[in-house]
N, C-alpha and C. Protein backbone atom coordinates (compact mmCIF):
# COMPACT_ATOMS: atom_id res chain seq x y z
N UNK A 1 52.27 16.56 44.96
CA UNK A 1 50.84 16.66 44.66
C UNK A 1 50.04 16.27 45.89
N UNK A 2 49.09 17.08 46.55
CA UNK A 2 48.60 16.72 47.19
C UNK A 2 46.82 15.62 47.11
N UNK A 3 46.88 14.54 47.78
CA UNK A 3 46.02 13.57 48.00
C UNK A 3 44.83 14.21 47.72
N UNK A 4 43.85 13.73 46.81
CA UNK A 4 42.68 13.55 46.50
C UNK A 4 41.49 12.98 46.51
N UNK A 5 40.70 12.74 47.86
CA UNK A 5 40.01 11.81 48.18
C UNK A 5 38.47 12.02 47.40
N UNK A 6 38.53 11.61 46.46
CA UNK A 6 37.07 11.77 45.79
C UNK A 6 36.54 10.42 45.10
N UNK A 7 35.33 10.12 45.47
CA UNK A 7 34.74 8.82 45.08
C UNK A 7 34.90 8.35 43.66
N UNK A 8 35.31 9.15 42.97
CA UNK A 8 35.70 8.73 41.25
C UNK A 8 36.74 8.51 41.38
N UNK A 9 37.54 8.20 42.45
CA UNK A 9 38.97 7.99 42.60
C UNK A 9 38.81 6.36 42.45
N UNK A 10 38.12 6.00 43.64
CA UNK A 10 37.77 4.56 43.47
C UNK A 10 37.31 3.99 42.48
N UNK A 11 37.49 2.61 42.12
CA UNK A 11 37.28 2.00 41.04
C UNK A 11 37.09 0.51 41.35
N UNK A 12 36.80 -0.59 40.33
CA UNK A 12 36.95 -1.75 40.67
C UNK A 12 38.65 -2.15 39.91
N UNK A 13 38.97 -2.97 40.81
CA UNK A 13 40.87 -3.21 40.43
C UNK A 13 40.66 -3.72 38.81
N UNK A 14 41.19 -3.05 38.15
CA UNK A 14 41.55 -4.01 36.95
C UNK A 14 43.36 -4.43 36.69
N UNK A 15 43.71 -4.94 35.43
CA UNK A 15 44.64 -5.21 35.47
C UNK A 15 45.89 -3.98 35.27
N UNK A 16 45.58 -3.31 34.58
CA UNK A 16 45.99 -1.92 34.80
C UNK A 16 46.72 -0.88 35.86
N UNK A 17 45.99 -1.18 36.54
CA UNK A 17 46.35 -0.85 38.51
C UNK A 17 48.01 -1.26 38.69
N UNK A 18 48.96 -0.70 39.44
CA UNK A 18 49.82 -0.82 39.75
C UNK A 18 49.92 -1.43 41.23
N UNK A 19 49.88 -2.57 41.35
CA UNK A 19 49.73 -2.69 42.74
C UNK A 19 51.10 -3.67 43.37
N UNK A 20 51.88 -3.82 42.78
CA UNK A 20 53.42 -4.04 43.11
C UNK A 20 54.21 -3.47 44.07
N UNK A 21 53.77 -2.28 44.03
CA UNK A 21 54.76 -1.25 45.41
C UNK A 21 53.76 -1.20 46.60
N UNK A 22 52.67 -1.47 46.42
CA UNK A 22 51.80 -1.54 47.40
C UNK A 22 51.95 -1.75 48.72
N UNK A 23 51.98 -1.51 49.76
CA UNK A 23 52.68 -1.90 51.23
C UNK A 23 51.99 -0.87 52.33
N UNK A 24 51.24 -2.07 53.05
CA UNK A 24 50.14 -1.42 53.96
C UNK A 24 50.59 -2.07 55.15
N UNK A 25 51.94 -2.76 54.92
CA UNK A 25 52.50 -3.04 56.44
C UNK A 25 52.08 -4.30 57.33
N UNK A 26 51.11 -5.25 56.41
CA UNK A 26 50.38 -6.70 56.36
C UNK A 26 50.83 -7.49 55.24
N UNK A 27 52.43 -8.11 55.05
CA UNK A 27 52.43 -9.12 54.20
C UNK A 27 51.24 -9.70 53.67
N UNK A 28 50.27 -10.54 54.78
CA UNK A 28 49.03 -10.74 53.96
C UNK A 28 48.22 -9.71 52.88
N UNK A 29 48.00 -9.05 53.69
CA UNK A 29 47.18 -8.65 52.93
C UNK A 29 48.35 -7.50 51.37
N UNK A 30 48.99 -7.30 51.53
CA UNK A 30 50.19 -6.57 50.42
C UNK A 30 50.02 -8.22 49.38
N UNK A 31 50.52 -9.24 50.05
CA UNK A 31 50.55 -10.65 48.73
C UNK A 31 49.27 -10.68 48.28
N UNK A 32 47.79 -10.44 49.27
CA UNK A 32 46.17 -10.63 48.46
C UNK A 32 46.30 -9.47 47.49
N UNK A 33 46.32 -8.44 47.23
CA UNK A 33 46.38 -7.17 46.48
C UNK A 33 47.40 -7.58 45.29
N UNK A 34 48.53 -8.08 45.16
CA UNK A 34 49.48 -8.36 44.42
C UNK A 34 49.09 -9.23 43.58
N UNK A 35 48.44 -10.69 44.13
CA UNK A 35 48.72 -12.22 43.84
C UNK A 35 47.17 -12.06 43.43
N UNK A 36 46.28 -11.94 44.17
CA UNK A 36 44.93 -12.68 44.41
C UNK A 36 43.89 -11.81 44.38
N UNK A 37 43.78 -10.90 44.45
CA UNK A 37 43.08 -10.04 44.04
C UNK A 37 42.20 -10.06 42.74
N UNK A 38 43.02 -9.78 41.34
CA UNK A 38 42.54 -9.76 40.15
C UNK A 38 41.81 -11.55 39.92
N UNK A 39 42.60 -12.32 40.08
CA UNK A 39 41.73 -13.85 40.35
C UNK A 39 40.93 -14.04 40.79
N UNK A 40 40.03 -13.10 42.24
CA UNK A 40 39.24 -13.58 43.04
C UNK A 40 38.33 -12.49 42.24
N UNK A 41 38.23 -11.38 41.73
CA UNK A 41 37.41 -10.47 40.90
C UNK A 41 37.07 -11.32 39.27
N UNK A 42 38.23 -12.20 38.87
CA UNK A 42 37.83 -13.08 37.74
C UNK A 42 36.67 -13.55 38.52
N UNK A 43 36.79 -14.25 39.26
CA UNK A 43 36.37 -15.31 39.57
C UNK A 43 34.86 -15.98 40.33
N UNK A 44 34.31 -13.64 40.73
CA UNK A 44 33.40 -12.95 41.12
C UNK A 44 33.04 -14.12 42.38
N UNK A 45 34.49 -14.24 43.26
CA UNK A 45 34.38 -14.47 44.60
C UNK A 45 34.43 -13.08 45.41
N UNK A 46 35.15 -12.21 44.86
CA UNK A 46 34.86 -11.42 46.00
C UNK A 46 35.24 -9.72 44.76
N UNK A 47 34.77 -8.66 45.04
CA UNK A 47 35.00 -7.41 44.49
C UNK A 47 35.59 -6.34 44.79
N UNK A 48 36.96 -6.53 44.51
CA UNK A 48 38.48 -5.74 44.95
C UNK A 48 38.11 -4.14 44.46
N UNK A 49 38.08 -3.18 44.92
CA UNK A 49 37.89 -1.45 44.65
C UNK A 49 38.88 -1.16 45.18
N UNK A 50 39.82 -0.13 43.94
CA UNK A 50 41.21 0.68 44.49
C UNK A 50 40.97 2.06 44.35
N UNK A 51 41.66 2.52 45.82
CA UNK A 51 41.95 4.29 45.06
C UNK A 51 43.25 4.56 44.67
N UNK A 52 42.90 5.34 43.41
CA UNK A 52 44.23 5.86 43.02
C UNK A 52 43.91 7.60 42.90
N UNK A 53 45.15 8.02 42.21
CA UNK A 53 44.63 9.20 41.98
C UNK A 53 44.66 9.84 40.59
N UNK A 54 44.25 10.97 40.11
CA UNK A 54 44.13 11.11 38.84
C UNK A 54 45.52 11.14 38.14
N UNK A 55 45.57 10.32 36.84
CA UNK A 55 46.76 10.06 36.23
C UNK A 55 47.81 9.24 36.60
N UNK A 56 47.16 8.44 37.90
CA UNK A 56 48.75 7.32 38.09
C UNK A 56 47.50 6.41 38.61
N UNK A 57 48.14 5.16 38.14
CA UNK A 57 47.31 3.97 38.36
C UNK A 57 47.81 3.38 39.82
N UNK A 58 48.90 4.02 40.48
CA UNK A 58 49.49 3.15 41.32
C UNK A 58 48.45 3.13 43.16
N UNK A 59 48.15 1.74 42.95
CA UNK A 59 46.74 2.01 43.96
C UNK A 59 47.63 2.69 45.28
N UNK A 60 46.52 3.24 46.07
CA UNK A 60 46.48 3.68 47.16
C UNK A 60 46.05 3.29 48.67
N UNK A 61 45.23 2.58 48.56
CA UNK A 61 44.48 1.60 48.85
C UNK A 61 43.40 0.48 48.61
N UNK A 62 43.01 -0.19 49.19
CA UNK A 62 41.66 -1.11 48.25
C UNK A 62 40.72 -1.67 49.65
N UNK A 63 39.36 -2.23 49.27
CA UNK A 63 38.87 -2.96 49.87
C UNK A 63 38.60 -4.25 49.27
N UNK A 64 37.51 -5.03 49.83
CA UNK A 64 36.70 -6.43 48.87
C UNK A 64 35.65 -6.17 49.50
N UNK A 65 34.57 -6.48 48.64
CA UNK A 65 33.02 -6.68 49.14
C UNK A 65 32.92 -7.96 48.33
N UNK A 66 31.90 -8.82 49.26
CA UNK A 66 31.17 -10.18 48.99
C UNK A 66 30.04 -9.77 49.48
N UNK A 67 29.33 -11.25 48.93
CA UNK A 67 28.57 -11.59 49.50
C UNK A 67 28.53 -12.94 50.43
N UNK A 68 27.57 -12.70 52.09
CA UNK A 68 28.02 -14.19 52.98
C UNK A 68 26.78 -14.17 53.72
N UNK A 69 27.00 -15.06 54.50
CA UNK A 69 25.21 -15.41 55.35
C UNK A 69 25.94 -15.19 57.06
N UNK A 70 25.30 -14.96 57.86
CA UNK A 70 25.66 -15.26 59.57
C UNK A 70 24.31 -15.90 59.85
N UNK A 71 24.84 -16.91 60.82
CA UNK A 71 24.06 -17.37 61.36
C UNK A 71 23.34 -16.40 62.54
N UNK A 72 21.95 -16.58 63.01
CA UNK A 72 20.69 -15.58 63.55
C UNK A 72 21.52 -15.60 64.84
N UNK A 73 21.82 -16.35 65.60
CA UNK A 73 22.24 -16.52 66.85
C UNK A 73 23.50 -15.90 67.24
N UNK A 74 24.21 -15.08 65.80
CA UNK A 74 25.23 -14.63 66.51
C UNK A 74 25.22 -13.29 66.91
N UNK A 75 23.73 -12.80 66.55
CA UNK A 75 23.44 -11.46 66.88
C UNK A 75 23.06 -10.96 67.83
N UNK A 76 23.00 -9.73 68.58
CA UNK A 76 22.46 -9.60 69.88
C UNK A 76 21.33 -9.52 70.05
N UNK A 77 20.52 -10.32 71.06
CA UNK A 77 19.45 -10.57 71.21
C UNK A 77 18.24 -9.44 70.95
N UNK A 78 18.96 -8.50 71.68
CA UNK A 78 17.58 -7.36 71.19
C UNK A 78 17.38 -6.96 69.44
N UNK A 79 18.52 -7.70 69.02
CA UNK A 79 18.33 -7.33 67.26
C UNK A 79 17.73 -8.62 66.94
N UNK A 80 18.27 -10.00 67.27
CA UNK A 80 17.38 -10.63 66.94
C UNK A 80 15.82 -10.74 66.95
N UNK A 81 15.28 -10.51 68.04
CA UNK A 81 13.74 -9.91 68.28
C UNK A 81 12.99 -9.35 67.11
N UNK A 82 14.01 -8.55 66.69
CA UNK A 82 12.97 -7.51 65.60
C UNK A 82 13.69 -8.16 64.07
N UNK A 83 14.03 -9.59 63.38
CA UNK A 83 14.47 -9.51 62.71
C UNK A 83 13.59 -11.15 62.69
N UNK A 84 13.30 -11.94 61.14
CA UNK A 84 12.51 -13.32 60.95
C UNK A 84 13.29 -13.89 61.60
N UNK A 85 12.70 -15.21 61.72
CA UNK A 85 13.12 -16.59 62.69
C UNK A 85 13.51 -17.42 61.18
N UNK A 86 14.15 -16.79 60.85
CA UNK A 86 15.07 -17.76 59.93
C UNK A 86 16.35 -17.86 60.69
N UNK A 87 17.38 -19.23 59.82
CA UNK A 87 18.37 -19.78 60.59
C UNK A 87 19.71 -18.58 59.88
N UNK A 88 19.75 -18.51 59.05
CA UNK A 88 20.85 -17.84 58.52
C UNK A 88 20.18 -16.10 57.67
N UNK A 89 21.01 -15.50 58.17
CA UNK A 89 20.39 -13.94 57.49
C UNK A 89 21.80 -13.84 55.77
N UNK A 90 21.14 -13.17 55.26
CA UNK A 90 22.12 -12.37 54.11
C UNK A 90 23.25 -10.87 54.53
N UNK A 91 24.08 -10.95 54.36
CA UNK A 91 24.97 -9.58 54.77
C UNK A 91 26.03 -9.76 53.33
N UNK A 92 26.49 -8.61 53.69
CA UNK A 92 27.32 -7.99 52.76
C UNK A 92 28.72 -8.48 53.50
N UNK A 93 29.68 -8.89 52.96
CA UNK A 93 31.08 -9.03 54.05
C UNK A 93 32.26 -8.05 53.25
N UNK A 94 32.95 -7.23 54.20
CA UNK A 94 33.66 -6.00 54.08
C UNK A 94 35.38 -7.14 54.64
N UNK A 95 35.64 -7.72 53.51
CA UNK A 95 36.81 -9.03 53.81
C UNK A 95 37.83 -8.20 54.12
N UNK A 96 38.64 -7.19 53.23
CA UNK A 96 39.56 -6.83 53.23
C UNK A 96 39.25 -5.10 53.48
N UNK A 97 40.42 -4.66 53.91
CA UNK A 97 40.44 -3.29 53.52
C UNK A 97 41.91 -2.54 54.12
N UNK A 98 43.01 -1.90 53.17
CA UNK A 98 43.96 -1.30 53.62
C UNK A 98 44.48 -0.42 53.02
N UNK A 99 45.38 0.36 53.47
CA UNK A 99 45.81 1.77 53.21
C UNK A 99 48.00 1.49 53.00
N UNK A 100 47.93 2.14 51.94
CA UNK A 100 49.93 2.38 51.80
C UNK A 100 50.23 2.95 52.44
N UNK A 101 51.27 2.38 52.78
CA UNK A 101 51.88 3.29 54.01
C UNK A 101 51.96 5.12 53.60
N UNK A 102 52.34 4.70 52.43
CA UNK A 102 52.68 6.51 52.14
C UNK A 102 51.78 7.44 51.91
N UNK A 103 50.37 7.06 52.64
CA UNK A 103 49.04 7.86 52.87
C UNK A 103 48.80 7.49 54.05
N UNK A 104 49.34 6.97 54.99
CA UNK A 104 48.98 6.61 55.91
C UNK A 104 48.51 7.87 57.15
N UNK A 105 47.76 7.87 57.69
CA UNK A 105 47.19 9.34 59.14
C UNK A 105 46.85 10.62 57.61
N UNK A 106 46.07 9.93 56.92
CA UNK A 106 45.80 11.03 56.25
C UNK A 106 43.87 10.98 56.03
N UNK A 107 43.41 9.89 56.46
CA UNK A 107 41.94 9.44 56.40
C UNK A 107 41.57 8.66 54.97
N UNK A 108 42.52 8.24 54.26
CA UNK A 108 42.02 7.53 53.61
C UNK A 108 41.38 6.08 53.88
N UNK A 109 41.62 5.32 54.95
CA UNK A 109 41.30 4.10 55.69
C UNK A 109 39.51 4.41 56.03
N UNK A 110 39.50 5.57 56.78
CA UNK A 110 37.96 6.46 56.54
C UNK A 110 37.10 6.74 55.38
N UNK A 111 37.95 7.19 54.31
CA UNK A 111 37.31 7.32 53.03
C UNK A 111 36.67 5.55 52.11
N UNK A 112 37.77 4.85 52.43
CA UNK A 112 37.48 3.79 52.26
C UNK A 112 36.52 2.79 52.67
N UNK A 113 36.13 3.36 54.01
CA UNK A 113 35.81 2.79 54.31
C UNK A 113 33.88 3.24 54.25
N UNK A 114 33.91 4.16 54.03
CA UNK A 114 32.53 5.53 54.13
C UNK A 114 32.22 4.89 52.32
N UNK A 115 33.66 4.48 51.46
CA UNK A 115 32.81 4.50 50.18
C UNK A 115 32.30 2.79 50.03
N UNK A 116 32.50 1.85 50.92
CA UNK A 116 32.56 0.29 50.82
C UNK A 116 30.94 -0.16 51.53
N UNK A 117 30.55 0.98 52.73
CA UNK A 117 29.20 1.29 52.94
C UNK A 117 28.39 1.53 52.64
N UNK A 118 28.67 2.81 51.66
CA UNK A 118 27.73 3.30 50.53
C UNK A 118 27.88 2.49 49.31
N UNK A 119 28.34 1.62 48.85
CA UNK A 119 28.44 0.82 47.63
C UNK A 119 27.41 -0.52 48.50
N UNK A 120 27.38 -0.68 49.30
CA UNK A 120 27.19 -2.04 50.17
C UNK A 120 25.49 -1.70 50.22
N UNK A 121 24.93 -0.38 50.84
CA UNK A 121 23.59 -0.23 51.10
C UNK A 121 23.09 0.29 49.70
N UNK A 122 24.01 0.87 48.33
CA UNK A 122 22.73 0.49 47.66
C UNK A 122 22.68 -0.81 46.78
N UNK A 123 23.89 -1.73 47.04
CA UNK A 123 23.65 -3.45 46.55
C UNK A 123 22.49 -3.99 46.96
N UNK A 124 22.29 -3.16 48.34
CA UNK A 124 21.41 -3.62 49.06
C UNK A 124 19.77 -3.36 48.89
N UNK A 125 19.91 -2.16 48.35
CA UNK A 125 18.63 -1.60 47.70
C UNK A 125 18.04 -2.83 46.12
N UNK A 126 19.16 -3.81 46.12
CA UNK A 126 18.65 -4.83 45.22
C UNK A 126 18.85 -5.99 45.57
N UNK A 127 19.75 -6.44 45.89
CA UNK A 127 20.24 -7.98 46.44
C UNK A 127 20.18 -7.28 48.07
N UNK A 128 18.92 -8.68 48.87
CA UNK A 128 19.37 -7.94 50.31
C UNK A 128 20.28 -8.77 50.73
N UNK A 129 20.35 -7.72 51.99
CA UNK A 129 21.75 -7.66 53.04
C UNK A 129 20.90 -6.78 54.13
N UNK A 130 21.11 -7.48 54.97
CA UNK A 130 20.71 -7.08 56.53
C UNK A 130 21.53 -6.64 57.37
N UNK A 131 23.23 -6.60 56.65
CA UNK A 131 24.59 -5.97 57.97
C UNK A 131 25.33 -5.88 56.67
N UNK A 132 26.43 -5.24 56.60
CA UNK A 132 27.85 -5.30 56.74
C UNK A 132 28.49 -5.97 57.44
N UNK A 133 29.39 -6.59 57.49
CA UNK A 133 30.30 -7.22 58.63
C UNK A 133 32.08 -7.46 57.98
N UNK A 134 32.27 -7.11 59.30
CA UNK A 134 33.40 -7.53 59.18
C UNK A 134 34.68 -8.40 59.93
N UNK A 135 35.83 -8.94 59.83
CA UNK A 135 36.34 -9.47 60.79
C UNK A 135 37.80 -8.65 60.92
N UNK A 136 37.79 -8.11 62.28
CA UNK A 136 38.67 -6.95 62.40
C UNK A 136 40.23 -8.22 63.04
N UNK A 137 41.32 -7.59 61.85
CA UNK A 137 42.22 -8.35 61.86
C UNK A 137 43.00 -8.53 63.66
N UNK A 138 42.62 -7.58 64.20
CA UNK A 138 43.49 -7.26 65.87
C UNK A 138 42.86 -6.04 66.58
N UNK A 139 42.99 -5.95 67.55
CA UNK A 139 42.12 -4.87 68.47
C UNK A 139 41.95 -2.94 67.55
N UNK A 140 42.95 -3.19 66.97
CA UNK A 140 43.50 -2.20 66.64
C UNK A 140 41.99 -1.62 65.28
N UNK A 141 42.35 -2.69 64.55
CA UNK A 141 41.52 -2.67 63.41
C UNK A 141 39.55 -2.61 64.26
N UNK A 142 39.57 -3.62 65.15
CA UNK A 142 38.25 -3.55 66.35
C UNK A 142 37.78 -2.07 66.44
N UNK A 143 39.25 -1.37 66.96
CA UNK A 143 38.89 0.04 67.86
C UNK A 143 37.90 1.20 66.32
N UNK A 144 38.94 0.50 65.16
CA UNK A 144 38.55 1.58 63.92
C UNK A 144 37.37 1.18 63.64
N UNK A 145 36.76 0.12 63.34
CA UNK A 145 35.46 -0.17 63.00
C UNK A 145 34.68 0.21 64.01
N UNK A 146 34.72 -0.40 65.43
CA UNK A 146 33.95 0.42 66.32
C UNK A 146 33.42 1.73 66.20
N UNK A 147 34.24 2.30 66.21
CA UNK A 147 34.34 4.10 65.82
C UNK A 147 33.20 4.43 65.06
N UNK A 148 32.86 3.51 64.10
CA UNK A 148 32.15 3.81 63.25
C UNK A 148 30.64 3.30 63.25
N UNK A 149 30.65 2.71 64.40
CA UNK A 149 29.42 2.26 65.09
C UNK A 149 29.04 0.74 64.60
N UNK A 150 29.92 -0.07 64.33
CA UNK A 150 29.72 -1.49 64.28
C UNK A 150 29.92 -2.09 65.25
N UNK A 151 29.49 -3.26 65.54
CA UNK A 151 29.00 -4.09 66.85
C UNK A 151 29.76 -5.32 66.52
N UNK A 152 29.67 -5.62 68.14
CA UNK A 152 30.51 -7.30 67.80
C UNK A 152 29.40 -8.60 67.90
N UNK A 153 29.82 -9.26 67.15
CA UNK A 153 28.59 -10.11 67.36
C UNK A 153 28.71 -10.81 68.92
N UNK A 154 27.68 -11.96 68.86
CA UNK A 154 27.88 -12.44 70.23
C UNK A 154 28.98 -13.33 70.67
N UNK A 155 29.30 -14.44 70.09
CA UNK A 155 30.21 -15.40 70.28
C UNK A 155 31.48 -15.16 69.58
N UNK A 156 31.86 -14.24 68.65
CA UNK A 156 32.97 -13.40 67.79
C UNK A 156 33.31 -12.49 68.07
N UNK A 157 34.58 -11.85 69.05
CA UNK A 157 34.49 -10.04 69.50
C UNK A 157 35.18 -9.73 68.41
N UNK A 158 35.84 -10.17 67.79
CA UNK A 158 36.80 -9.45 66.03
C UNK A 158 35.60 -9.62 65.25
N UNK A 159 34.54 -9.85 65.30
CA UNK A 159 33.79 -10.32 64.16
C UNK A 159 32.39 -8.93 64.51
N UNK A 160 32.47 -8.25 63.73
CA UNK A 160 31.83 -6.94 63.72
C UNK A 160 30.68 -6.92 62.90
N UNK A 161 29.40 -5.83 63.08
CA UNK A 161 28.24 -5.78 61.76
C UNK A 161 27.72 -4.45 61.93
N UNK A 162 27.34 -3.40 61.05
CA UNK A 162 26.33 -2.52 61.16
C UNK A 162 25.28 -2.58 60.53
N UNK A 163 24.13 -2.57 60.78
CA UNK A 163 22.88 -3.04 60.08
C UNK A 163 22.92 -2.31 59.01
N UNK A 164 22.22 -2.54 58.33
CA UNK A 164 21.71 -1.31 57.01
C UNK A 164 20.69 -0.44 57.31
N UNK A 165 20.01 -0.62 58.08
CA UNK A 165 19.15 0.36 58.78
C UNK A 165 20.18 1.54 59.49
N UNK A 166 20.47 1.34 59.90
CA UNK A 166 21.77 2.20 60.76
C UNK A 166 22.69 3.04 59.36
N UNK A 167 22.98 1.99 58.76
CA UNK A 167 23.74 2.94 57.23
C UNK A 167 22.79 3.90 56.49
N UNK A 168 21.66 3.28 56.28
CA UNK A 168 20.51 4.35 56.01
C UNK A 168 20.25 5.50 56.60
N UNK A 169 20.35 5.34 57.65
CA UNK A 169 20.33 6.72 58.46
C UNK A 169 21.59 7.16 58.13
N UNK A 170 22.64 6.91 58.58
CA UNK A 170 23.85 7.49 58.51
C UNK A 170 23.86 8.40 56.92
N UNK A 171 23.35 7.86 56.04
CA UNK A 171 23.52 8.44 54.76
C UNK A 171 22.43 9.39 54.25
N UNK A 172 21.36 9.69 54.99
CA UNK A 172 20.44 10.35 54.50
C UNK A 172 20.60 11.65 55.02
């Protein structure tokens, strides 16, 4: 059967989800999806979304969205300028996000990542958030977010953000 990347694919994880065979090639993150996942969605620390595909629960991949604050100073100066002189801003944090190996070079890591943006800017259209961010696990994960036009902050080079202004455009 061939892969189906459509936004009704995604979901929020329930218990249902098969996520046992799961293997994105990050012990960590394969034990968070397994172990910790459904606990941290009890627990509305953080909001686990899987894709599967129609008729098999067995996820495909997942992300987490939270909510977190950055401090003003870790941003680049010409963004700080145009943003209040408060000490800490609101963002959206993009914690987790990975792909099974057995979809792997197929763009689902892309899809995932295009639907965790668009879920993020219109949270944002109610609870604000001034970035996305994320913390890119190794250069590798850096190069993919880059790509997509996120920035490193100043004193963090793994530690990434795209404004919501920037997602706004991107989506209109």
């Amino acid at each position: 059967m061939a892969l189906v990347l459509a936004p009704e694919h995604i979901h929020p994880l329930e218990n249902a989800h098969a996520r046992k065979s799961f293997d994105c090639g990050n012990a960590d993150l394969n034990r968070y999806l397994r172990e910790q996942a459904r606990q941290d969605a009890e627990k509305r620390v953080a909001a686990p979304f899987v894709l599967t595909q129609p008729g098999n629960l067995k996820v495909l991949g997942f992300y987490t969205l939270s909510s977190s604050i950055i401090p003003v100073g870790e941003l680049p100066e010409q963004l700080m300028k145009r943003l209040p002189r408060y000490g800490q801003l609101p963002v959206t944090l993009l914690d987790r996000l990975a792909v099974d190996r057995s979809v792997g070079g197929q763009g689902v890591g892309e899809f995932l990542l295009v639907d965790a943006l668009r879920r993020s800017l219109e949270a944002a259209q109610q609870i604000a958030a001034m970035a996305v961010i994320v913390d890119a696990k190794d250069e590798r994960a850096e190069s993919f977010y880059r790509h997509f036009g996120f920035q490193p902050f100043q004193r963090t080079p793994l530690r990434l953000f795209l404004p919501m202004g920037q997602m706004a455009t991107l989506f209109a």
